[in-house]
C-alpha atoms as a PDB file:
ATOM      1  CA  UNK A   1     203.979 163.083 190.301  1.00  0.00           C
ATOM      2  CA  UNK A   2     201.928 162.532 187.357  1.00  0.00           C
ATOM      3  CA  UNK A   3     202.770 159.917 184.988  1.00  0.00           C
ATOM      4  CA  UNK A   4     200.683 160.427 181.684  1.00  0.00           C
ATOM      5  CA  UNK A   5     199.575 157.909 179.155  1.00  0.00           C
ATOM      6  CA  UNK A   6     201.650 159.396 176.152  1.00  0.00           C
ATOM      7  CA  UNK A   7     204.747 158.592 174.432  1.00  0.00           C
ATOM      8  CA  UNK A   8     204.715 161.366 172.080  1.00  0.00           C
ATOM      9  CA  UNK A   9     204.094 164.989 171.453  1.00  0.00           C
ATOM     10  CA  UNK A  10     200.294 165.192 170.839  1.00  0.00           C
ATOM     11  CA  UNK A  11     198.041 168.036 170.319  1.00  0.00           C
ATOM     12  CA  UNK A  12     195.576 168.617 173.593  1.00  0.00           C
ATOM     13  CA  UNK A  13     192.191 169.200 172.940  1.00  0.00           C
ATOM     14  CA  UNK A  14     189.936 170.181 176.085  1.00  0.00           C
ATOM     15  CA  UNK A  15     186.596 170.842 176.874  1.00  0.00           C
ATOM     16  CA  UNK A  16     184.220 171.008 179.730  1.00  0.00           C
ATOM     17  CA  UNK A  17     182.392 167.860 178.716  1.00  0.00           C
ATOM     18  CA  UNK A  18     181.875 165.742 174.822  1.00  0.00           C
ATOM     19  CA  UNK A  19     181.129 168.591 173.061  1.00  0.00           C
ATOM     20  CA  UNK A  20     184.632 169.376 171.597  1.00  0.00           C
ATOM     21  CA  UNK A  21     184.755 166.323 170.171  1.00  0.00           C
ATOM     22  CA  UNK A  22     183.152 167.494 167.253  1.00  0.00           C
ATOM     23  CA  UNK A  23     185.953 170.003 167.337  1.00  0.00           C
ATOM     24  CA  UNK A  24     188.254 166.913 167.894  1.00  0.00           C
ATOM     25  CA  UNK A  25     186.761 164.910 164.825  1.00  0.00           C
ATOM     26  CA  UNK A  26     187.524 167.717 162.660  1.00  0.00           C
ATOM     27  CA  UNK A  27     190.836 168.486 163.435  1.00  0.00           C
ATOM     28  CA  UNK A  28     191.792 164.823 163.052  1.00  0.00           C
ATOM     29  CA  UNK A  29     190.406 165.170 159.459  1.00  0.00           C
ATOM     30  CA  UNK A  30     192.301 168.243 158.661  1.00  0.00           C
ATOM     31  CA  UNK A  31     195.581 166.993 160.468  1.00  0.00           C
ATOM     32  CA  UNK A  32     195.783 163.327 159.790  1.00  0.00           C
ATOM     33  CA  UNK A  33     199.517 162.950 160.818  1.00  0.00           C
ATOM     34  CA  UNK A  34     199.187 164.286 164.831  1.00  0.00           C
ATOM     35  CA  UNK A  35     198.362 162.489 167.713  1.00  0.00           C
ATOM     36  CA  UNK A  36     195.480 164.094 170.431  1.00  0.00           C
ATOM     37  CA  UNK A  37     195.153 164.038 173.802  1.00  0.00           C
ATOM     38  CA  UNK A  38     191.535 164.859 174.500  1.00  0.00           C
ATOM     39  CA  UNK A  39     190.037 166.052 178.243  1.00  0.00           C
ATOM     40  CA  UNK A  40     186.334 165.567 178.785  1.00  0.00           C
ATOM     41  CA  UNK A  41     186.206 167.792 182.374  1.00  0.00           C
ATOM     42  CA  UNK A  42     182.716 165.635 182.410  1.00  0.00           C
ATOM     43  CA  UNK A  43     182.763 165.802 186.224  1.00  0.00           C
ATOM     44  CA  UNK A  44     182.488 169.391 186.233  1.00  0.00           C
ATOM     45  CA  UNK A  45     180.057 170.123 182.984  1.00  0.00           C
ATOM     46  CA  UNK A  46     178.505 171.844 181.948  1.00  0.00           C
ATOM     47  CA  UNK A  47     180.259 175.305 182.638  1.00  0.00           C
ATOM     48  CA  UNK A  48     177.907 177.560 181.716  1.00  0.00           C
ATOM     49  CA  UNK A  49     176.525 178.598 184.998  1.00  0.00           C
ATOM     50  CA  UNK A  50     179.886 178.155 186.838  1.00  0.00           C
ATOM     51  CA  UNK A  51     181.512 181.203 187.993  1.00  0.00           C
ATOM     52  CA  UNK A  52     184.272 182.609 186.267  1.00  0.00           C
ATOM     53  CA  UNK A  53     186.890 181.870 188.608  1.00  0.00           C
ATOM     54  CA  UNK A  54     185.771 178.234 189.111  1.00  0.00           C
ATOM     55  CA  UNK A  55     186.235 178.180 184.937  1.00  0.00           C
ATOM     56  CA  UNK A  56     189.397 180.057 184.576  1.00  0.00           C
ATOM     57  CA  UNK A  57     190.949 177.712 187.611  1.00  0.00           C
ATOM     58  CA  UNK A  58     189.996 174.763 185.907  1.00  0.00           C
ATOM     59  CA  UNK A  59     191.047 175.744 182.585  1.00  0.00           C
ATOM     60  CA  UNK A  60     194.040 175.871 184.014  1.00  0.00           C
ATOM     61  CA  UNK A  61     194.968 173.288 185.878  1.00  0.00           C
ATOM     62  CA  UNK A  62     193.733 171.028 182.979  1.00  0.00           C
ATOM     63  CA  UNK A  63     196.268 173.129 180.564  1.00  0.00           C
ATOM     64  CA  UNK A  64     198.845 172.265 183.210  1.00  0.00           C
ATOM     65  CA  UNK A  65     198.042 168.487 182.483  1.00  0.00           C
ATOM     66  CA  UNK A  66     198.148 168.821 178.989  1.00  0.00           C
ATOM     67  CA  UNK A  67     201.721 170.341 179.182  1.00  0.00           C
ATOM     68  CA  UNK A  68     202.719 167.355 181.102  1.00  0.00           C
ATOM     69  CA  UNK A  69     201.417 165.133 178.520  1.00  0.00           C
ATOM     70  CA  UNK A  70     203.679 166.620 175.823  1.00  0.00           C
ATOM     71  CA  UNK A  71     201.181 168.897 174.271  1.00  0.00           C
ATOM     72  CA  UNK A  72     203.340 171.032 171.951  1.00  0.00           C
ATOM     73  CA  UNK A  73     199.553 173.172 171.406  1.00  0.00           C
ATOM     74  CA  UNK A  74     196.429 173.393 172.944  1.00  0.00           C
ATOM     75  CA  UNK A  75     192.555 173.661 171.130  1.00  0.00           C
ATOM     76  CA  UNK A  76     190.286 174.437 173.923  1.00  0.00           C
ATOM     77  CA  UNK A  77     187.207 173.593 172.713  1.00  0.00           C
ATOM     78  CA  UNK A  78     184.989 175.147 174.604  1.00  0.00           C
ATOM     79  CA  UNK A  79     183.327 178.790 173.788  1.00  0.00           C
ATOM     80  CA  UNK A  80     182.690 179.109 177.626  1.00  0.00           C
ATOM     81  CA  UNK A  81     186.449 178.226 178.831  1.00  0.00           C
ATOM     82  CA  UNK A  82     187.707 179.963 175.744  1.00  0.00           C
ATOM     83  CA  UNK A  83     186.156 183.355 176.535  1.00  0.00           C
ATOM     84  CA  UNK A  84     186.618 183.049 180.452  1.00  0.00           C
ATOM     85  CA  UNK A  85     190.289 181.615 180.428  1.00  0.00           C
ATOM     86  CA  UNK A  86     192.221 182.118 176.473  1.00  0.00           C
ATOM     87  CA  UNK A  87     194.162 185.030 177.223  1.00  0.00           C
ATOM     88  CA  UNK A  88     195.419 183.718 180.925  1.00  0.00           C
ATOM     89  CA  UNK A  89     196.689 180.983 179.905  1.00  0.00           C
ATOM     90  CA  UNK A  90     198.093 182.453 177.103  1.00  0.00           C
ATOM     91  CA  UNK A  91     200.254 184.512 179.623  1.00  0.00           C
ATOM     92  CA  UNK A  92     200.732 181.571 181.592  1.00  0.00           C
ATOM     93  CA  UNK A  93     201.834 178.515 178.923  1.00  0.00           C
ATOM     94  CA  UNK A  94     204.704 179.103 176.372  1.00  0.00           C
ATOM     95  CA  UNK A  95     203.014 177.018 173.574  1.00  0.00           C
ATOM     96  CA  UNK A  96     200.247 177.629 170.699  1.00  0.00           C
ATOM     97  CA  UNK A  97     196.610 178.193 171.792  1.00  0.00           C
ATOM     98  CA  UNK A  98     193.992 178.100 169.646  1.00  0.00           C
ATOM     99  CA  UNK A  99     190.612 179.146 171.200  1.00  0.00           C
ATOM    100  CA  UNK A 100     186.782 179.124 170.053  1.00  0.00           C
ATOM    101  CA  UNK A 101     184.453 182.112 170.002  1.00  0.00           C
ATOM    102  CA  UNK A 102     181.100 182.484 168.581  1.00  0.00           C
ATOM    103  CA  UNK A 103     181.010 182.361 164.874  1.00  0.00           C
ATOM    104  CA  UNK A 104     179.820 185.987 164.730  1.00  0.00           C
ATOM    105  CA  UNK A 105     181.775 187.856 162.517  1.00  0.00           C
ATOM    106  CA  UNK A 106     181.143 185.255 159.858  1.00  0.00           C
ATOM    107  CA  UNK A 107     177.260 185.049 160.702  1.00  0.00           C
ATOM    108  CA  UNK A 108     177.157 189.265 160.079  1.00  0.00           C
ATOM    109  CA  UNK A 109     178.639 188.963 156.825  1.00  0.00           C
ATOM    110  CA  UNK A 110     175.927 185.575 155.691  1.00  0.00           C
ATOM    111  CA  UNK A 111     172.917 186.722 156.740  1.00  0.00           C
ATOM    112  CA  UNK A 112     170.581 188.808 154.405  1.00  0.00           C
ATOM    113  CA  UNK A 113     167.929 189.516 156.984  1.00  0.00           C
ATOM    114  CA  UNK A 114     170.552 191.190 158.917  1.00  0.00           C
ATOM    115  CA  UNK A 115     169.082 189.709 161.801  1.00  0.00           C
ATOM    116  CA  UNK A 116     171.815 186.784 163.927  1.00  0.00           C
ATOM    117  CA  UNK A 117     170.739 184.379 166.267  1.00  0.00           C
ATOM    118  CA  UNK A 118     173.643 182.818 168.464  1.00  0.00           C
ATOM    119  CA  UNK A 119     172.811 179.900 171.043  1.00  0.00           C
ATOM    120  CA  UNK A 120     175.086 179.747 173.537  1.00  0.00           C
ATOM    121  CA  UNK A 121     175.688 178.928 177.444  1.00  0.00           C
ATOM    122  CA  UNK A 122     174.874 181.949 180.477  1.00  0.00           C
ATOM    123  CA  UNK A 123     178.739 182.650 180.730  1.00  0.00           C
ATOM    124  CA  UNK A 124     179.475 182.629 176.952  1.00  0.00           C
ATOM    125  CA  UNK A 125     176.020 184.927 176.209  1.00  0.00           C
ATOM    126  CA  UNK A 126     177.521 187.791 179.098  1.00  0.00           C
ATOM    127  CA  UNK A 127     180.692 187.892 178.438  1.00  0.00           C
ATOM    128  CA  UNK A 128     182.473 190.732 177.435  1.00  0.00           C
ATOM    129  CA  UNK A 129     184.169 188.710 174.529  1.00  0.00           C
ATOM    130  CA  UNK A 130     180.364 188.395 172.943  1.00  0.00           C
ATOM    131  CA  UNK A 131     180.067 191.772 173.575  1.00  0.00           C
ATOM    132  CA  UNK A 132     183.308 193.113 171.918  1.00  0.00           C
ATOM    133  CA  UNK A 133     182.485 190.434 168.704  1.00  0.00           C
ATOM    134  CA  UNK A 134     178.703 192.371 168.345  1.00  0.00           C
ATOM    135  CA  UNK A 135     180.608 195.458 168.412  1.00  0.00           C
ATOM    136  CA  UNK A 136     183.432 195.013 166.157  1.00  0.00           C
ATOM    137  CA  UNK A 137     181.956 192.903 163.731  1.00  0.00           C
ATOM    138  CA  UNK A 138     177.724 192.880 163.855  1.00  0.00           C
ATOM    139  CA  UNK A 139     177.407 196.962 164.253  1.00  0.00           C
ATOM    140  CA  UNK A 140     174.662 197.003 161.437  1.00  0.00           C
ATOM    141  CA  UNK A 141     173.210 193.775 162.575  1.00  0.00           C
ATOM    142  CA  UNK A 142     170.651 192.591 165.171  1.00  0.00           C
ATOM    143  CA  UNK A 143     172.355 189.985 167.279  1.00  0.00           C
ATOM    144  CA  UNK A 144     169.971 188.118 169.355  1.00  0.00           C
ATOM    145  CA  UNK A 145     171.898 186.226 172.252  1.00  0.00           C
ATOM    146  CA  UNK A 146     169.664 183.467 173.351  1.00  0.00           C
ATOM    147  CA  UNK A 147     171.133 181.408 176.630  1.00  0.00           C
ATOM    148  CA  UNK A 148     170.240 178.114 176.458  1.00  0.00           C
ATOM    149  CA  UNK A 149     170.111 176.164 179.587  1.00  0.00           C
ATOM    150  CA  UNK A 150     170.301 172.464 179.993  1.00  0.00           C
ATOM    151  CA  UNK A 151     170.240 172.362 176.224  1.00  0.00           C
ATOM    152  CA  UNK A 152     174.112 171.461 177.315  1.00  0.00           C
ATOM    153  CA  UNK A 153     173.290 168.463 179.656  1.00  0.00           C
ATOM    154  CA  UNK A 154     171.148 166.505 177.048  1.00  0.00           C
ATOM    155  CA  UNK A 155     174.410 166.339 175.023  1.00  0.00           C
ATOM    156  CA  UNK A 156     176.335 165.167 177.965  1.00  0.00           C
ATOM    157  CA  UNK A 157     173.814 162.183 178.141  1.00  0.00           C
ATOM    158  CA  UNK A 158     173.518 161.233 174.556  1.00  0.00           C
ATOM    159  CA  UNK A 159     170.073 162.838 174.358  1.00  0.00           C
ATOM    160  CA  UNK A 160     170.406 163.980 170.683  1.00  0.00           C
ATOM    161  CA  UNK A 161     166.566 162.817 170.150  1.00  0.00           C
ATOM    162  CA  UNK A 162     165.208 163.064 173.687  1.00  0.00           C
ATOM    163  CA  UNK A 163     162.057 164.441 173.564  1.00  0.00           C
ATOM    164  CA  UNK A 164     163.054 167.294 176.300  1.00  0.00           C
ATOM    165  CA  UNK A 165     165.840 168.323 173.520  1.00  0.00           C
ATOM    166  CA  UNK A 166     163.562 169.054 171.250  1.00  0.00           C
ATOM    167  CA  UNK A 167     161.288 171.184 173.485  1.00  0.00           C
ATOM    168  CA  UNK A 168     164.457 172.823 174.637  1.00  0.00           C
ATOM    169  CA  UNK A 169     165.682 173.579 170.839  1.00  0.00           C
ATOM    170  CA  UNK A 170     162.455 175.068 170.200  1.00  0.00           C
ATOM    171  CA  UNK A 171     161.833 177.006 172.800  1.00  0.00           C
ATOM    172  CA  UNK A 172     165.538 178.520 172.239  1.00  0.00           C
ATOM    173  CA  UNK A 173     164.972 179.129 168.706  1.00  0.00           C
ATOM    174  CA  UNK A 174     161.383 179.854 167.248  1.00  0.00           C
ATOM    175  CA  UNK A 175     161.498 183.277 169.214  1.00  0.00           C
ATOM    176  CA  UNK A 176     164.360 184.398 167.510  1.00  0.00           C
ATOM    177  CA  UNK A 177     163.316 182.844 163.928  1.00  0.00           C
ATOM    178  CA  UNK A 178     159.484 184.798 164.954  1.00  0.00           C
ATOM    179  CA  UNK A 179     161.891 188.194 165.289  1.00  0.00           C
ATOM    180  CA  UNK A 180     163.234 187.692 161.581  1.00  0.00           C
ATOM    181  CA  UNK A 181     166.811 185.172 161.814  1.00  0.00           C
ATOM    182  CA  UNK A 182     168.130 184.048 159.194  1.00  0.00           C
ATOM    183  CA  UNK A 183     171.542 182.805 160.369  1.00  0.00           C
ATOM    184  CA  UNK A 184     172.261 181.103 163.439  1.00  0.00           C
ATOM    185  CA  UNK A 185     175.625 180.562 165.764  1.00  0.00           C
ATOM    186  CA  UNK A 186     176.137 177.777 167.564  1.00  0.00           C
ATOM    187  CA  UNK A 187     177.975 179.363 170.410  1.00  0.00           C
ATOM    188  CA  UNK A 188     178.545 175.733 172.342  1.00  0.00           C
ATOM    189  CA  UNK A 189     180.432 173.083 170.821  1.00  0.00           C
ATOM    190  CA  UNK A 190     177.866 170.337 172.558  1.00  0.00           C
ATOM    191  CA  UNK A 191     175.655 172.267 170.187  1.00  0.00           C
ATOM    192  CA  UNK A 192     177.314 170.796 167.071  1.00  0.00           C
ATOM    193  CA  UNK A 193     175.817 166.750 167.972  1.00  0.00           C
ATOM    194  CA  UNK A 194     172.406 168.576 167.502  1.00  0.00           C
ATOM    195  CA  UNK A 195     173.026 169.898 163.965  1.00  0.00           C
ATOM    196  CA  UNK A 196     170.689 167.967 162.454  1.00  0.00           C
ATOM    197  CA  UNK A 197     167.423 168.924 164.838  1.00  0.00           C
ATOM    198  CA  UNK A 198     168.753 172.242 164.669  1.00  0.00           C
ATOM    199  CA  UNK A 199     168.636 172.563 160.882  1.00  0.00           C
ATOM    200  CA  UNK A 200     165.090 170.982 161.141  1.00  0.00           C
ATOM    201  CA  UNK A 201     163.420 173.086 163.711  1.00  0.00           C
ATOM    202  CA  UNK A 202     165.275 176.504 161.639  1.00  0.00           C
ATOM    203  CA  UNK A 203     163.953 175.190 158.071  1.00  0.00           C
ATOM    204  CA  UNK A 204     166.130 175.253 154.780  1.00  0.00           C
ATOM    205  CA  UNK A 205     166.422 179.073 154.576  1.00  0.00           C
ATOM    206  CA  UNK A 206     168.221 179.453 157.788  1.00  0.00           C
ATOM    207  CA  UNK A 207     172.205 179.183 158.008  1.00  0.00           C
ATOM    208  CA  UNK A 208     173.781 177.487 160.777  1.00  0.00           C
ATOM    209  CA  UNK A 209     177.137 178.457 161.185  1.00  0.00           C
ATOM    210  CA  UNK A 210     179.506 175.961 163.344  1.00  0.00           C
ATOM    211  CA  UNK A 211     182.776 176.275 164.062  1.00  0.00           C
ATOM    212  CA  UNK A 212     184.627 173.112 163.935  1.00  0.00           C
ATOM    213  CA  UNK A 213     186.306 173.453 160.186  1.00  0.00           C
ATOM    214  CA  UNK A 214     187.755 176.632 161.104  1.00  0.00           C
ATOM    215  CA  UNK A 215     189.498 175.798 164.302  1.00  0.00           C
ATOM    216  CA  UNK A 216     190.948 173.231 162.660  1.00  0.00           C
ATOM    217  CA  UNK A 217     191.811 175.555 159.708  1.00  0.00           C
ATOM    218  CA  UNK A 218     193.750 177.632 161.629  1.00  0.00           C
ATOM    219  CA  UNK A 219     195.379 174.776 163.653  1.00  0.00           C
ATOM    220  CA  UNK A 220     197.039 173.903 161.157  1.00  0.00           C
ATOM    221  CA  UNK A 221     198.565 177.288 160.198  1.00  0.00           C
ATOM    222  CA  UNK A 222     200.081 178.191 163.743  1.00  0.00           C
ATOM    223  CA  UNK A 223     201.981 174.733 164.680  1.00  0.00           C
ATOM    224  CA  UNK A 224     204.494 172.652 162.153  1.00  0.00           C
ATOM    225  CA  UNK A 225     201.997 169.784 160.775  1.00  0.00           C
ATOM    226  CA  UNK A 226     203.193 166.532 161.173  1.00  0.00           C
ATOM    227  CA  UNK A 227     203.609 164.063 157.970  1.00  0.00           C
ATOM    228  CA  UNK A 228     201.408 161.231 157.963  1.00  0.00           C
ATOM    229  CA  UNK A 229     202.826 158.499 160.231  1.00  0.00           C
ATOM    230  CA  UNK A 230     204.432 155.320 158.620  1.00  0.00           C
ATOM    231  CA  UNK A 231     203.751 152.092 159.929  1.00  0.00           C
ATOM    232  CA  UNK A 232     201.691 153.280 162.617  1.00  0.00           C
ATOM    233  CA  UNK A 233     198.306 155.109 163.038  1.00  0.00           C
ATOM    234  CA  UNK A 234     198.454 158.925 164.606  1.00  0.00           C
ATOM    235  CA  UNK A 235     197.206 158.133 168.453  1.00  0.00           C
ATOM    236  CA  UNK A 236     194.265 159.820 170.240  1.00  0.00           C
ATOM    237  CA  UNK A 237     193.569 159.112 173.836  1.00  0.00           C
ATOM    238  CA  UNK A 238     190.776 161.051 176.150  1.00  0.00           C
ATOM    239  CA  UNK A 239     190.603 161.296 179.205  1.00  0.00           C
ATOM    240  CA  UNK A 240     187.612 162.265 181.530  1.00  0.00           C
ATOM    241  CA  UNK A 241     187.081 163.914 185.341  1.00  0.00           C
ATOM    242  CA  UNK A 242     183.752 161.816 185.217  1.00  0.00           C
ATOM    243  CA  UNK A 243     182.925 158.116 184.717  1.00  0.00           C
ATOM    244  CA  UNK A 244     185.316 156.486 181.845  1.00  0.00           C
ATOM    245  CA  UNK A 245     182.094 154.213 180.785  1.00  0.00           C
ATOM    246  CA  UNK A 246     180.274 156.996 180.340  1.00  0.00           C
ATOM    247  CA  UNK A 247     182.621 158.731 177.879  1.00  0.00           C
ATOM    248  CA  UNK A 248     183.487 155.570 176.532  1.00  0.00           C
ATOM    249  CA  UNK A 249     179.300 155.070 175.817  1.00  0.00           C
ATOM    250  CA  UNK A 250     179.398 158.301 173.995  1.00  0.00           C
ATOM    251  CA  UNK A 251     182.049 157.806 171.765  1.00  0.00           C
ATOM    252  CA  UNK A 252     180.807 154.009 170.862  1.00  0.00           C
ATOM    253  CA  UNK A 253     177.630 156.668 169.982  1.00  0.00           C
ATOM    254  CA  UNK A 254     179.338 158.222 167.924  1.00  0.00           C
ATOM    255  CA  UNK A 255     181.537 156.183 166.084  1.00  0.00           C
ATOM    256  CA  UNK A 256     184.293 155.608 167.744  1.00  0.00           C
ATOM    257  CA  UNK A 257     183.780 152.007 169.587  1.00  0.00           C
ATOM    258  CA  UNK A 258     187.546 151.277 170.426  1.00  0.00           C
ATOM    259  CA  UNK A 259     188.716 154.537 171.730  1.00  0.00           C
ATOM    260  CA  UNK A 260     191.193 154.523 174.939  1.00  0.00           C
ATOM    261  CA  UNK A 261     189.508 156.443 178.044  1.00  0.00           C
ATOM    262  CA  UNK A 262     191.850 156.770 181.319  1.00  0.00           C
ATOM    263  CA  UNK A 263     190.263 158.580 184.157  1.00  0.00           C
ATOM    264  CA  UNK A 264     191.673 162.044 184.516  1.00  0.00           C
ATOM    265  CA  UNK A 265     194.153 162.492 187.658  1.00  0.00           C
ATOM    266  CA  UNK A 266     192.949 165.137 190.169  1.00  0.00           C
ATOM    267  CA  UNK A 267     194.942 167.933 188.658  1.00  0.00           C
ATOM    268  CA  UNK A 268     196.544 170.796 190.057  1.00  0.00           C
ATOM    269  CA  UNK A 269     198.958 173.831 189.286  1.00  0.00           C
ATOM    270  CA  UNK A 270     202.019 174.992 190.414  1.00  0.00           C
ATOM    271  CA  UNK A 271     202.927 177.962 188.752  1.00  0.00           C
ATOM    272  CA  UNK A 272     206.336 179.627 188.703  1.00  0.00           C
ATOM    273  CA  UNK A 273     208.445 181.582 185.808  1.00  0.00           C
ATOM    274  CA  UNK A 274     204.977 181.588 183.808  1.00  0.00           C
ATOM    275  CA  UNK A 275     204.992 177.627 183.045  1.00  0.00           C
ATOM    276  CA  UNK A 276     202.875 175.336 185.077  1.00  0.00           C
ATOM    277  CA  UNK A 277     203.218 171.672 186.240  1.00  0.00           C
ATOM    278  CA  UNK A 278     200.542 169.130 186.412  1.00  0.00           C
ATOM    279  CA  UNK A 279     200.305 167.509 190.418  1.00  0.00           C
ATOM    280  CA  UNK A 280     198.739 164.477 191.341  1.00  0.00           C
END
């Protein structure tokens, strides 16, 4: 059986690799008093070319393990897991879910060109989720739904700078500023570490609309907030399918030099009466 490394209710966070830690950094700003327990499924990223099945299985499991780990709600943050898996496991776990989907809604209402560009992954960019959002939301707007391959795995290495990023970010965006964009969606959360490049290749006229603020918005109006701990600090620990240096490299990159990383155990689920159970 599967003994977590938690003490306490916490909040789980998961994602198919580091990108929802951008999620993760701002819902620890907005909710300073709760705990996290973040999974990096780093062994299996990046998702976006993974079948739907293989997604919604392993969006599952993982939610099992977070249940075991006291998680009294869940943030996937991952567009791709969110739009494959959100309402199964919605059937499936008796607790809050929040889950991500492109920022389109709020793109059609910003943009003055009426013309949207959203990078995401191949899953996220087919899905019928996309689809319904362009309907419902974008119907007198062009939405241009760029996939953007490998753009993904640069963030999983660090890569913010790389020189392939770049050509990558270009070639995924300068068609779709050419065809008149004004506003783009970054449909990925990896996307979010690349904010900076992205805002430099689009040029100061160009919205980029990311997520992060308003996940953790409403967060924190579907669960009871916790009060600011006293005499201790709100916990986070991550855990990871892939190498725990590796993770542990990242978030030294990005701040956070101290961070606990335990190596995820092989999860699986056994589902009965609509809960699930984490097994080692």
């Amino acid at each position: 059986m599967l003994n977590p490394v938690t003490t306490s209710e916490s909040i789980g966070v998961y994602d198919s690799g580091v990108g929802g830690l951008a999620v993760l950094r701002a819902l620890k700003a907005k909710l300073p008093g709760e705990s996290f327990t973040y999974v990096a499924d780093c062994g299996n990223a990046p998702y976006g070319d993974r079948s739907p099945q293989f997604v919604e299985s392993r969006a599952r499991d993982i939610a099992g393990f977070l249940t075991a780990c006291r998680a009294k709600a869940l943030v996937i943050a991952c567009n791709t897991a969110s739009v494959v898996a959100a309402h199964g496991l919605r059937d499936h776990f008796d607790l809050p879910i929040v889950a991500m989907e492109p920022a389109i809604k709020p793109a059609a209402l910003l943009t003055r060109s009426k013309v949207v560009l959203v990078l995401a992954t191949s899953n996220t960019i087919r899905s019928p989720s996309v689809a319904r959002l362009c309907n419902t939301y974008a119907a007198d707007t062009r939405v241009i739904l760029q996939a953007c391959p490998g753009l993904a795995d640069q963030v999983e290495r660090a890569q913010f700078d790389h020189q392939v990023t770049r050509q990558l970010l270009e070639a995924y965006i300068l068609p779709g500023l050419a065809e008149g964009a004004d506003t783009i969606v970054l449909g990925c959360t990896h996307y979010a570490f690349l904010g900076n490049e992205i805002s430099r290749i689009a040029g100061p006229s160009v919205t980029v609309v990311e997520p992060s603020d308003a996940i953790a918005s409403q967060l924190s109006r579907v669960i009871a907030v916790s009060p600011l701990p006293q005499g201790r600090a709100a916990a986070t620990l991550f855990y990871t399918s892939g190498p725990t240096q590796q993770l542990a490299a990242f978030l030294e990159s990005i701040g956070e030099p101290s961070a606990q990383v335990h190596a995820l155990p092989t999860v699986g689920a056994q589902r009965q009466s609509g809960t699930s159970q984490a097994l080692n």
